[in-house]
N, C-alpha and C. Protein backbone atom coordinates (compact mmCIF):
# COMPACT_ATOMS: atom_id res chain seq x y z
N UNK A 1 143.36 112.25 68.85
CA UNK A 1 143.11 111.01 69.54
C UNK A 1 143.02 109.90 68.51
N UNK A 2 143.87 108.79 68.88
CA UNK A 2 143.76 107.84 67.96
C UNK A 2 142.08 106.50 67.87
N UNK A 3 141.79 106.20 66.98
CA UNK A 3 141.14 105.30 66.78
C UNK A 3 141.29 104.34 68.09
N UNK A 4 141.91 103.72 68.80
CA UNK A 4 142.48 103.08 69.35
C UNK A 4 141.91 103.66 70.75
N UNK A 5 141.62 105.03 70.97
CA UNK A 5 141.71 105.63 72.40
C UNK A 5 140.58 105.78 72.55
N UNK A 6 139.23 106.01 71.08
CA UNK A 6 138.55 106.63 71.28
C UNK A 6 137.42 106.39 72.22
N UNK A 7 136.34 106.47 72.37
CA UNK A 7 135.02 106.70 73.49
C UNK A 7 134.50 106.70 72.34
N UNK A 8 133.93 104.92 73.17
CA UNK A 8 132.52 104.58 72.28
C UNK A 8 131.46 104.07 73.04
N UNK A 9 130.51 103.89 72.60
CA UNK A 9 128.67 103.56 73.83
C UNK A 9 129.04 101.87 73.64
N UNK A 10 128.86 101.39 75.06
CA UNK A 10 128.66 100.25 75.07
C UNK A 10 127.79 99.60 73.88
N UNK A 11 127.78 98.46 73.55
CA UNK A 11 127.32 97.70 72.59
C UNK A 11 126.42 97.23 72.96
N UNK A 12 125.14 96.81 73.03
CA UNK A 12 123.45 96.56 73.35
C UNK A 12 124.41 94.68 73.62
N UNK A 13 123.92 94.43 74.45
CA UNK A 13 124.52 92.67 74.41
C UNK A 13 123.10 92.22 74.56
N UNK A 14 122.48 91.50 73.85
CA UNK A 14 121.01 90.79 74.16
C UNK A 14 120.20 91.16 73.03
N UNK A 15 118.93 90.47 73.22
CA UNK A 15 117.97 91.12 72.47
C UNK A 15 117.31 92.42 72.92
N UNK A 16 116.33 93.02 71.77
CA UNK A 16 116.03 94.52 72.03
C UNK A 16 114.91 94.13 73.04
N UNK A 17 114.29 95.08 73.84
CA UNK A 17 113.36 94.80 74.68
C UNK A 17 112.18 95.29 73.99
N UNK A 18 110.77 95.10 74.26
CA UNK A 18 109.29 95.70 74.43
C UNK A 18 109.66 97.33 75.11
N UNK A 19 109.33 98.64 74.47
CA UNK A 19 109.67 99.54 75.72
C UNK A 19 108.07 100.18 75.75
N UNK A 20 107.70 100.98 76.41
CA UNK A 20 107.49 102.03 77.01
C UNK A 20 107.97 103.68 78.02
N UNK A 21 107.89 104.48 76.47
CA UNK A 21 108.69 105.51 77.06
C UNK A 21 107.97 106.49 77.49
N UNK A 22 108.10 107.28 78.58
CA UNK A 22 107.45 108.46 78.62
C UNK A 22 107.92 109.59 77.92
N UNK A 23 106.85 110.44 77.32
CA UNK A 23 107.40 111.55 76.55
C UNK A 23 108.81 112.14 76.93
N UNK A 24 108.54 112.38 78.67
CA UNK A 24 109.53 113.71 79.14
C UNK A 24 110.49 113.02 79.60
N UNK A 25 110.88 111.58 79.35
CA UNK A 25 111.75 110.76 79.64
C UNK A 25 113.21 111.58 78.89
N UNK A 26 114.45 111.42 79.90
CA UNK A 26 115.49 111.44 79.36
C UNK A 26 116.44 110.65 79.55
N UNK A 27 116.76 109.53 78.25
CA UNK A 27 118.03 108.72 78.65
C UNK A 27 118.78 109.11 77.09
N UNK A 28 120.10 108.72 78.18
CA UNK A 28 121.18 108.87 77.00
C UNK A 28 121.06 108.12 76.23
N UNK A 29 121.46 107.97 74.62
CA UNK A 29 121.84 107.02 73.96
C UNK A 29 122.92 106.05 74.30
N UNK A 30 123.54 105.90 75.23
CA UNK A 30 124.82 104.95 75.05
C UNK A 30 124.47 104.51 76.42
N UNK A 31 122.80 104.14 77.27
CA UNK A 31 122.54 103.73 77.86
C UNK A 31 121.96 102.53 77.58
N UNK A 32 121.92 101.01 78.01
CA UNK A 32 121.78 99.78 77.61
C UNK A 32 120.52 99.45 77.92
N UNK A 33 119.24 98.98 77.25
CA UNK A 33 118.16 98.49 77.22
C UNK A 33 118.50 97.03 76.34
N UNK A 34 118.17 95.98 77.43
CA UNK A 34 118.30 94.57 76.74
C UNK A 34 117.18 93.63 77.24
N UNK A 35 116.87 92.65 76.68
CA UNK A 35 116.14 91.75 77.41
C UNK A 35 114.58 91.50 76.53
N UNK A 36 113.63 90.88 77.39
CA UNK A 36 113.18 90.21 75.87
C UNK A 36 111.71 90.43 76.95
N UNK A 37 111.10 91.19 77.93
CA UNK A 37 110.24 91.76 78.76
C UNK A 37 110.11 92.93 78.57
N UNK A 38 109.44 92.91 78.90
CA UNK A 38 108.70 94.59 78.50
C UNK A 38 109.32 95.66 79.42
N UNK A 39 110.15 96.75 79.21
CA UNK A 39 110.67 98.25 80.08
C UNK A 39 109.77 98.97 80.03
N UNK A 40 109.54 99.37 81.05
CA UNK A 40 108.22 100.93 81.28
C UNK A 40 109.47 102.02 82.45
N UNK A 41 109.43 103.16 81.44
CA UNK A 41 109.68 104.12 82.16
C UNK A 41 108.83 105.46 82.14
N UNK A 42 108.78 105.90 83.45
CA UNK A 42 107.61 106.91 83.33
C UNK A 42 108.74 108.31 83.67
N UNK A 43 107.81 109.42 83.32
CA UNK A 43 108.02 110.51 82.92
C UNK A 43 109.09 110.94 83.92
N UNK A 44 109.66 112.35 83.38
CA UNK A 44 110.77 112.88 84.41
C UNK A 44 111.72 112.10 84.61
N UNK A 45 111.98 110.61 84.75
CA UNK A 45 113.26 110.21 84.82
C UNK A 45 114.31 110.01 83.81
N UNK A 46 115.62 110.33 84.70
CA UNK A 46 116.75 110.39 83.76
C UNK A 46 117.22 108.89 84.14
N UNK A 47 117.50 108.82 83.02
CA UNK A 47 118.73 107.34 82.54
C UNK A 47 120.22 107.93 82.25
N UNK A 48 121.31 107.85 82.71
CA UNK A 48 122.33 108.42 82.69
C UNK A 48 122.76 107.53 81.63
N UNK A 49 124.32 107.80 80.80
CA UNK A 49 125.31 107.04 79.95
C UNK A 49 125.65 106.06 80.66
N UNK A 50 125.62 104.25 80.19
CA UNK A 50 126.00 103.25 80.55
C UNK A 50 125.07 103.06 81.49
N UNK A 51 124.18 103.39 82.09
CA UNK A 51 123.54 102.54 83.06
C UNK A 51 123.00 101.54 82.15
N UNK A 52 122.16 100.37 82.74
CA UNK A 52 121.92 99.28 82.24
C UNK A 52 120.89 98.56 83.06
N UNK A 53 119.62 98.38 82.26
CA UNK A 53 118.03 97.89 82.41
C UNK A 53 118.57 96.79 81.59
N UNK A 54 117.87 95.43 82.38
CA UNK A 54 118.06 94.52 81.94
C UNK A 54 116.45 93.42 82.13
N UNK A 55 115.72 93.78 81.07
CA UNK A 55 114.14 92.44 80.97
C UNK A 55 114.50 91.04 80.97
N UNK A 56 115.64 90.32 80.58
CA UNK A 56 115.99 89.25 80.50
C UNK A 56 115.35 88.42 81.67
N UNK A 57 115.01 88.33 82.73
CA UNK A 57 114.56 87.76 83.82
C UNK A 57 112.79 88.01 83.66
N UNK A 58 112.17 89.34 83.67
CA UNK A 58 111.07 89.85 83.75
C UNK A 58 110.94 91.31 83.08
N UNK A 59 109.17 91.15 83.48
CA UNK A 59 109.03 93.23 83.61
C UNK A 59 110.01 94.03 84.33
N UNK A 60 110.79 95.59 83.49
CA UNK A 60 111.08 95.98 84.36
C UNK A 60 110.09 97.36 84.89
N UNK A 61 109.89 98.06 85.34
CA UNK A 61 109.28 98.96 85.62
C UNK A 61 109.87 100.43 86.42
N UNK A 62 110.06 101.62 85.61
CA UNK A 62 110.74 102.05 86.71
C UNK A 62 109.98 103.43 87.26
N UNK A 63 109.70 104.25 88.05
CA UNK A 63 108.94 105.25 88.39
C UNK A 63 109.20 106.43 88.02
N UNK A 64 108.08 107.49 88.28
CA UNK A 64 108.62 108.78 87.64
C UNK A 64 109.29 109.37 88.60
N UNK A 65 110.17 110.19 87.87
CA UNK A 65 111.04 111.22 88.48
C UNK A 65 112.10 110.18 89.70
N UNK A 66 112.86 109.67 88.88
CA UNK A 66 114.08 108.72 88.90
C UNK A 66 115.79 109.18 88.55
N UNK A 67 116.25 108.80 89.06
CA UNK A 67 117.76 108.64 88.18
C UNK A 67 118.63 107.25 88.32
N UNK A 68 118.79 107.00 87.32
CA UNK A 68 119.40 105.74 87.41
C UNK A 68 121.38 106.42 86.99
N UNK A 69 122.13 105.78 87.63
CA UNK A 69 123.21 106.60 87.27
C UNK A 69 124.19 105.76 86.00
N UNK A 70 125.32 106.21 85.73
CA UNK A 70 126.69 105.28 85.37
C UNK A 70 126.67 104.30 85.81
N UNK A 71 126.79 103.09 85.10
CA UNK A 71 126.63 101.54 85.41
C UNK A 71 126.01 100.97 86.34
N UNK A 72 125.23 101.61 86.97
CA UNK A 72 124.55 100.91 87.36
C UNK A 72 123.29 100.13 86.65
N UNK A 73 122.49 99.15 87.39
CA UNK A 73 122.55 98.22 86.70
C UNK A 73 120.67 97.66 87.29
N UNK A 74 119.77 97.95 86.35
CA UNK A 74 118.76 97.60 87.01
C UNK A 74 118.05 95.91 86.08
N UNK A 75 117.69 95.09 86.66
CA UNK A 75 117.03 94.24 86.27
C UNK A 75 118.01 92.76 86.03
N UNK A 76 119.32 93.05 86.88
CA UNK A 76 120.49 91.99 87.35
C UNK A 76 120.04 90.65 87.41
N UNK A 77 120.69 89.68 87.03
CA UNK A 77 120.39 87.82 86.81
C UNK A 77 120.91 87.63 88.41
N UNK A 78 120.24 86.85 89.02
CA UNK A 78 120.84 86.97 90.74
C UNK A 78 122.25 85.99 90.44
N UNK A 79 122.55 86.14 91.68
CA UNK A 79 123.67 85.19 91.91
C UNK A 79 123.74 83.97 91.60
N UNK A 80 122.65 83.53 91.63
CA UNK A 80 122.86 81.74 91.42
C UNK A 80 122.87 81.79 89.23
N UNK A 81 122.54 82.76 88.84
CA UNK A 81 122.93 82.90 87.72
C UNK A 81 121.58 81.97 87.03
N UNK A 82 120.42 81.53 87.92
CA UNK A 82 119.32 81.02 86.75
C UNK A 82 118.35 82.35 86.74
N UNK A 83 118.02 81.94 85.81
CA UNK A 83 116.82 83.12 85.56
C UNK A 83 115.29 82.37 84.88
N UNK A 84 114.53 83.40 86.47
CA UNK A 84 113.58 82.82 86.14
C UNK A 84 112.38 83.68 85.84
N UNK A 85 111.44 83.54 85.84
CA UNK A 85 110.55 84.86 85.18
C UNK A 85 109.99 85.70 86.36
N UNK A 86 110.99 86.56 86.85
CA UNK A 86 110.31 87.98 87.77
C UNK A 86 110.87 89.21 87.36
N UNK A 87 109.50 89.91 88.14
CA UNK A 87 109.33 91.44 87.86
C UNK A 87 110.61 92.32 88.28
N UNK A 88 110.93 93.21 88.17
CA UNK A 88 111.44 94.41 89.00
C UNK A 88 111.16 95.48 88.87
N UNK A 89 110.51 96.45 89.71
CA UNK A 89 109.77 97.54 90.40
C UNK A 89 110.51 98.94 90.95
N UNK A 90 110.35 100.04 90.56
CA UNK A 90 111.03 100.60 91.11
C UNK A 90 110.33 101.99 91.41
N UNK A 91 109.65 102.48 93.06
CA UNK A 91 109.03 103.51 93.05
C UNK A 91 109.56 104.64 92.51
N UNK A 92 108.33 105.72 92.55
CA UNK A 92 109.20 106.87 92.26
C UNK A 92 110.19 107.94 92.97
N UNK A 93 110.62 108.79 92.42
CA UNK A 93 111.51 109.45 93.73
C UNK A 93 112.52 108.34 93.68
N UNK A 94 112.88 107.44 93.11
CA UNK A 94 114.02 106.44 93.56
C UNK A 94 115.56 107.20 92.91
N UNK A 95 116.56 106.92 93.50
CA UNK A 95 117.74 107.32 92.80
C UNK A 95 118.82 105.96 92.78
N UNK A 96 118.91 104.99 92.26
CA UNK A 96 120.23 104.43 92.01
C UNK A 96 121.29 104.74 91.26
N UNK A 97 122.16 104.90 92.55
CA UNK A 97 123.55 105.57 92.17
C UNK A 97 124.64 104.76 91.61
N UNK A 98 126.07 105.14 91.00
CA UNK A 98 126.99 104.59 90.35
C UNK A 98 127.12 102.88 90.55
N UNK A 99 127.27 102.57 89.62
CA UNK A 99 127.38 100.99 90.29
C UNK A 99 126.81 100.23 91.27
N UNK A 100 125.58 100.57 91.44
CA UNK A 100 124.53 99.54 92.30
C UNK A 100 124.01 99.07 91.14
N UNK A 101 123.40 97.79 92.04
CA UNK A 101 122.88 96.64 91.46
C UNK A 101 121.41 96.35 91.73
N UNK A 102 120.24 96.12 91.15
CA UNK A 102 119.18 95.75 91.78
C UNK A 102 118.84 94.44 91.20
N UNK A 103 119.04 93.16 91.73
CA UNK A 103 118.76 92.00 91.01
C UNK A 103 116.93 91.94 90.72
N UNK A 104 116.51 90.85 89.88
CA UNK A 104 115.11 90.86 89.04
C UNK A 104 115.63 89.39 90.17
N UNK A 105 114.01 89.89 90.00
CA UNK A 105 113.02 88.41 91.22
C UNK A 105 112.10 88.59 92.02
N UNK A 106 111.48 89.00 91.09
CA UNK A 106 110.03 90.14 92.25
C UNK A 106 110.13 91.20 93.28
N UNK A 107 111.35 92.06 92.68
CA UNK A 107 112.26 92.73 93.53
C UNK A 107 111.52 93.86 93.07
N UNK A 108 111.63 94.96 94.81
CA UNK A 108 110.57 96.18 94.79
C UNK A 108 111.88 97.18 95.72
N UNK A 109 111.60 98.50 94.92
CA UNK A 109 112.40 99.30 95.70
C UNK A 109 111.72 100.65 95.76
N UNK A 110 111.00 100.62 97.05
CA UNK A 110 109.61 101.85 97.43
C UNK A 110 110.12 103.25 97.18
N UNK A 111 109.31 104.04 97.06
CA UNK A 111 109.51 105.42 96.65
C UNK A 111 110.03 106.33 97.69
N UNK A 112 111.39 106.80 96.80
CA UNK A 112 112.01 107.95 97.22
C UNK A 112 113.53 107.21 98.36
N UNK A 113 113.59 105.89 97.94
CA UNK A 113 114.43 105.33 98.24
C UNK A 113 116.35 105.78 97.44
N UNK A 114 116.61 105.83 98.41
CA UNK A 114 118.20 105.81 97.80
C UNK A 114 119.01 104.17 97.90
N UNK A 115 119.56 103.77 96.34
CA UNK A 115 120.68 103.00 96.27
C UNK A 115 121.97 103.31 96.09
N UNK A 116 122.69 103.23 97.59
CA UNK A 116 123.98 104.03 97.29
C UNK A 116 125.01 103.39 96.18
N UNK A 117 126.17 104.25 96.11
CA UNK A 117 126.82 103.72 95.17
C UNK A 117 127.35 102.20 95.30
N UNK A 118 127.31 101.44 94.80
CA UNK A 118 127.89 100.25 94.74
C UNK A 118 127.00 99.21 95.32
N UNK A 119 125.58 99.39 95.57
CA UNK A 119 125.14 98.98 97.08
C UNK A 119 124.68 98.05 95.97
N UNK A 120 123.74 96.63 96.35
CA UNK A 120 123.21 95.47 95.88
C UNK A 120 121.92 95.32 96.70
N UNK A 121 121.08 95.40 95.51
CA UNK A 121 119.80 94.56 96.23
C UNK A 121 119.23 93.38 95.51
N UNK A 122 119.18 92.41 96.60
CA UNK A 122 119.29 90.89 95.98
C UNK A 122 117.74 90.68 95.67
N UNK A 123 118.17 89.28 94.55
CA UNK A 123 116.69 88.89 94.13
C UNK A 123 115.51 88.90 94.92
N UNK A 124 114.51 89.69 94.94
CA UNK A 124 112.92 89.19 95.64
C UNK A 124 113.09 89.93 96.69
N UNK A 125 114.22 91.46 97.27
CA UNK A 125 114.24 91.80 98.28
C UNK A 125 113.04 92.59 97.96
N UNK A 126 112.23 93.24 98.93
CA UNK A 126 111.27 93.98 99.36
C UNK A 126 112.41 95.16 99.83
N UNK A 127 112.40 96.56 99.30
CA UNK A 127 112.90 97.95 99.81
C UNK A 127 111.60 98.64 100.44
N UNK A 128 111.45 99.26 101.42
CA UNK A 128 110.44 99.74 101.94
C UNK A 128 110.82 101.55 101.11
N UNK A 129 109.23 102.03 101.60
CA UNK A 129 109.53 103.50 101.26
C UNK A 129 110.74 104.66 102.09
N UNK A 130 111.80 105.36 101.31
CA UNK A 130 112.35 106.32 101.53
C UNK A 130 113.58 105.76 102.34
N UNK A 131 114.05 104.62 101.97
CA UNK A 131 115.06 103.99 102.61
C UNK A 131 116.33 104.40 102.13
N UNK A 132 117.25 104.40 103.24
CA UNK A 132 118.53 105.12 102.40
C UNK A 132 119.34 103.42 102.28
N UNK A 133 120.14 102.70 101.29
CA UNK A 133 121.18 101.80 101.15
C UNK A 133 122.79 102.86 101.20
N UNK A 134 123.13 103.23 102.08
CA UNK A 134 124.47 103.67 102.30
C UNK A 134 125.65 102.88 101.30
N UNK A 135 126.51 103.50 100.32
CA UNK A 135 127.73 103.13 99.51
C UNK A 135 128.07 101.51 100.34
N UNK A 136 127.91 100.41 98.93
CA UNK A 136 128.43 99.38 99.10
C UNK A 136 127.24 98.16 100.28
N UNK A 137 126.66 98.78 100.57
CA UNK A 137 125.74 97.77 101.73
C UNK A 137 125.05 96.77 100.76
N UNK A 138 124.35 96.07 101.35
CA UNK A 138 123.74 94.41 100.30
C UNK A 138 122.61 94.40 101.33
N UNK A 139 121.21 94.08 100.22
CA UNK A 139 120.60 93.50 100.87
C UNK A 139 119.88 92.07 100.41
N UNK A 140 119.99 91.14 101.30
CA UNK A 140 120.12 89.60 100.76
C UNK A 140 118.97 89.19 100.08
N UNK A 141 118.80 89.08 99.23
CA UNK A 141 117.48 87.72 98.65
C UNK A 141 116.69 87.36 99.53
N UNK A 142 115.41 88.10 98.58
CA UNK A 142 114.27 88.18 99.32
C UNK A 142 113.86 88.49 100.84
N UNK A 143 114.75 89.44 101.31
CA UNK A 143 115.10 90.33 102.57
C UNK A 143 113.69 91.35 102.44
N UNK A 144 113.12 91.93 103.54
CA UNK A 144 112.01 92.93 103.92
C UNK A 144 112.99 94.22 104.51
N UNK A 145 112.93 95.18 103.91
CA UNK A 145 113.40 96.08 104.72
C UNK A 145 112.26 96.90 105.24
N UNK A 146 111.79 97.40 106.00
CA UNK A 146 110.90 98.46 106.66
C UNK A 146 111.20 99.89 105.85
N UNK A 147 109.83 100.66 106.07
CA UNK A 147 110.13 102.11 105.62
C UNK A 147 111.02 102.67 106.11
N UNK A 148 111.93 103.86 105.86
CA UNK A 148 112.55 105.20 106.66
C UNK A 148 113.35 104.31 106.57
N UNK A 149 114.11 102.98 106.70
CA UNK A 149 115.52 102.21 106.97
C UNK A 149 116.80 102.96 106.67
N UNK A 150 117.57 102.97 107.28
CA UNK A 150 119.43 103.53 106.75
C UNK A 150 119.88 102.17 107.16
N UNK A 151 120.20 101.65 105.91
CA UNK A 151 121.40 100.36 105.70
C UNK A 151 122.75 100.63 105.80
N UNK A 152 123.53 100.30 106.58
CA UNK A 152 125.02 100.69 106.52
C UNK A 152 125.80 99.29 106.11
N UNK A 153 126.99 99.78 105.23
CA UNK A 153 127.39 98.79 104.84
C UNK A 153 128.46 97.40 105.48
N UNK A 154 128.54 97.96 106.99
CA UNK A 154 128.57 97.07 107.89
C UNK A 154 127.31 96.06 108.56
N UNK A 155 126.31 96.34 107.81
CA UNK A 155 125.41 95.67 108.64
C UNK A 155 124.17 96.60 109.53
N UNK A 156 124.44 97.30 110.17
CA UNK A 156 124.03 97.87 110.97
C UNK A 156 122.86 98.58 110.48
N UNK A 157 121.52 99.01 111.05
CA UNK A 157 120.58 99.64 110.30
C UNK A 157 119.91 100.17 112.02
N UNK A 158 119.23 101.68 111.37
CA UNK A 158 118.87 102.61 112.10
C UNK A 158 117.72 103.31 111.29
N UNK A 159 116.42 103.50 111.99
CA UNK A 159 115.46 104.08 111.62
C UNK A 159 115.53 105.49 111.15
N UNK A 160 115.00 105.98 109.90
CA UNK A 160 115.47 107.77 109.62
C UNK A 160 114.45 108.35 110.27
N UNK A 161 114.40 109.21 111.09
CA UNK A 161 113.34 109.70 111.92
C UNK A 161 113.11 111.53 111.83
N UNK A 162 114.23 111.76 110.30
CA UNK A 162 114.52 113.33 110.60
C UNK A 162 113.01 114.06 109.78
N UNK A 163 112.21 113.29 108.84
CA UNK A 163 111.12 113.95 108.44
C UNK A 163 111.20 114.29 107.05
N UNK A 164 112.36 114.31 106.42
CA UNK A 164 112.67 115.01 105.41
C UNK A 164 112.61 114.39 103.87
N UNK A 165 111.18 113.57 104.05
CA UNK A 165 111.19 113.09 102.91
C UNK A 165 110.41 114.17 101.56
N UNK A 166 109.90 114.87 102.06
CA UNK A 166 109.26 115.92 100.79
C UNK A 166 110.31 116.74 100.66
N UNK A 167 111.10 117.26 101.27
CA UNK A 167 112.59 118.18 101.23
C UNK A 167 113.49 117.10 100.03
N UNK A 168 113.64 115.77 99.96
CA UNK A 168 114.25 114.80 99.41
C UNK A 168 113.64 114.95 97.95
N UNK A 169 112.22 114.89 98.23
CA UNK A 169 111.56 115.11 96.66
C UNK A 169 111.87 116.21 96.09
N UNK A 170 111.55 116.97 96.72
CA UNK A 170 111.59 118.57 95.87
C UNK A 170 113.23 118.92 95.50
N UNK A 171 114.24 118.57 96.28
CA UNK A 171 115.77 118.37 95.53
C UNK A 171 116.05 117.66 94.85
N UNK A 172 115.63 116.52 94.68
CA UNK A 172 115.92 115.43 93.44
C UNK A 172 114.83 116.14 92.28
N UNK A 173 113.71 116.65 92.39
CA UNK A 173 112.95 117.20 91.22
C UNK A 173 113.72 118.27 90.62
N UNK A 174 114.93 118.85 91.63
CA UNK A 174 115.66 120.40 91.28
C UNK A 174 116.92 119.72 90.12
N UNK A 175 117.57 118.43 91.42
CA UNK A 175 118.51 117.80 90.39
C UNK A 175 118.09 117.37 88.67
N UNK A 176 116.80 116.92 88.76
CA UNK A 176 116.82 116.45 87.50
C UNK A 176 115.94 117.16 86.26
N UNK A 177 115.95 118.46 86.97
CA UNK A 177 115.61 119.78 85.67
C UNK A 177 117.11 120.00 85.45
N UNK A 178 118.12 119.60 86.29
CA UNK A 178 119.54 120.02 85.89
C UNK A 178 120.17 119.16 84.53
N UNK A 179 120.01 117.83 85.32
CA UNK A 179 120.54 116.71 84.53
C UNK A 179 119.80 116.48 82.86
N UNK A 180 118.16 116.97 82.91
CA UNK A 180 117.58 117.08 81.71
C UNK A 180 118.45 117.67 80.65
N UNK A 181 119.38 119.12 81.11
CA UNK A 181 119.55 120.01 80.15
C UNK A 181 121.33 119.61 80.23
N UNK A 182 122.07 118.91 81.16
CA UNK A 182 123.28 117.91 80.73
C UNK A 182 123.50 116.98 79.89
N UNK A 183 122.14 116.14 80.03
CA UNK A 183 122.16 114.43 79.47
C UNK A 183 121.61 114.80 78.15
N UNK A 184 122.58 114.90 76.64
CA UNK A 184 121.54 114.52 75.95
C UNK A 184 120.78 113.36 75.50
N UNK A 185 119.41 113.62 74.74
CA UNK A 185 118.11 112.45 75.06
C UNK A 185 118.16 111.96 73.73
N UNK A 186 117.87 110.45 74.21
CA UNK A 186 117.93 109.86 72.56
C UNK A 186 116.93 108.72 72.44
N UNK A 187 115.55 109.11 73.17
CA UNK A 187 114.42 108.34 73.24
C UNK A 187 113.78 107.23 72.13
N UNK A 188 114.18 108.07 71.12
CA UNK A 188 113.50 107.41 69.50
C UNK A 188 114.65 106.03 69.50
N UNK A 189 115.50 105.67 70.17
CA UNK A 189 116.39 105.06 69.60
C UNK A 189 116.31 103.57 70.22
N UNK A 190 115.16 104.11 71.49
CA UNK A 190 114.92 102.76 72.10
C UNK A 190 113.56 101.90 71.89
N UNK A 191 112.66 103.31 71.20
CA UNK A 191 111.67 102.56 71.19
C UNK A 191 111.34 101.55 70.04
């Protein structure tokens, strides 16, 4: 393979952040920590390659026993592109998947919530607990979603009523004894 072809880790764009790592934390090295606010990640969660925490706006905060995936993207400058000084929150049990977005602006996304792939949650939205965001759906700036919610990416939303939120925990706790021993960890490199 030529020089030219090769696979390399994104380049840190920003300043380094304040972190807080948990011991049993696992993120890849060629995962992006930027911003000039303090990152807290707590234990058990994985940070996949290329995802991207961004303090530049605020605190970010993210919960234990997490996965943040491939580019996706936590602690986003909203749309109007000013940035102003807010938090972003993220319970535990949360999973944001490939290419979602969670914009910073006092933005909360309750525990055991799913962000599907591609999905957007806008500045200052409120995510209630165990909400599913279905591939590609948006939810607008400073929007309330209710607990149990399924967002579809037409719009449409329907209460989850099947029960299965400790069944949700205990498989994402299975997934990410998996992903521990996939992802290798390169903790020292952020703090």
């Amino acid at each position: 393979m030529s020089k030219r072809h090769s696979i390399l880790p994104p380049a840190p764009s920003g300043p380094r952040p304040p972190t807080h790592l948990s011991p049993t934390l696992t993120i890849s090295d060629s995962a992006v920590l930027t911003g000039t606010h303090s990152i807290t990640l707590h234990g058990e969660t994985v940070i996949h390659p290329r995802a991207r925490l961004d303090s530049l706006a605020g605190r970010l905060t993210v919960g234990r026993r997490c996965v943040v995936h491939e580019r996706a993207t936590i602690g986003a400058v909203g749309a109007s592109g000013r940035i102003v000084e807010a938090a972003v929150t993220v319970g535990d049990y949360v999973v944001v998947e490939v290419g979602a977005v969670i914009e910073a602006g006092e933005t909360v996304v309750g525990e055991g919530t799913v962000v599907g792939v591609g999905a957007r949650v806008g500045a200052g939205a409120v995510v209630g607990k165990h909400c599913t965001l279905t591939p590609h759906s948006e939810i607008a700036a400073g929007e309330v979603v209710p607990d149990f919610t399924v967002v579809y990416s037409n719009g449409l939303r329907r209460t989850d009523k099947r029960g299965v939120a400790e069944l949700k925990n205990k498989g994402l706790a299975r997934q990410i004894d998996v992903l521990r021993r996939m992802i290798p960890s390169n903790p020292a490199k952020f703090a």
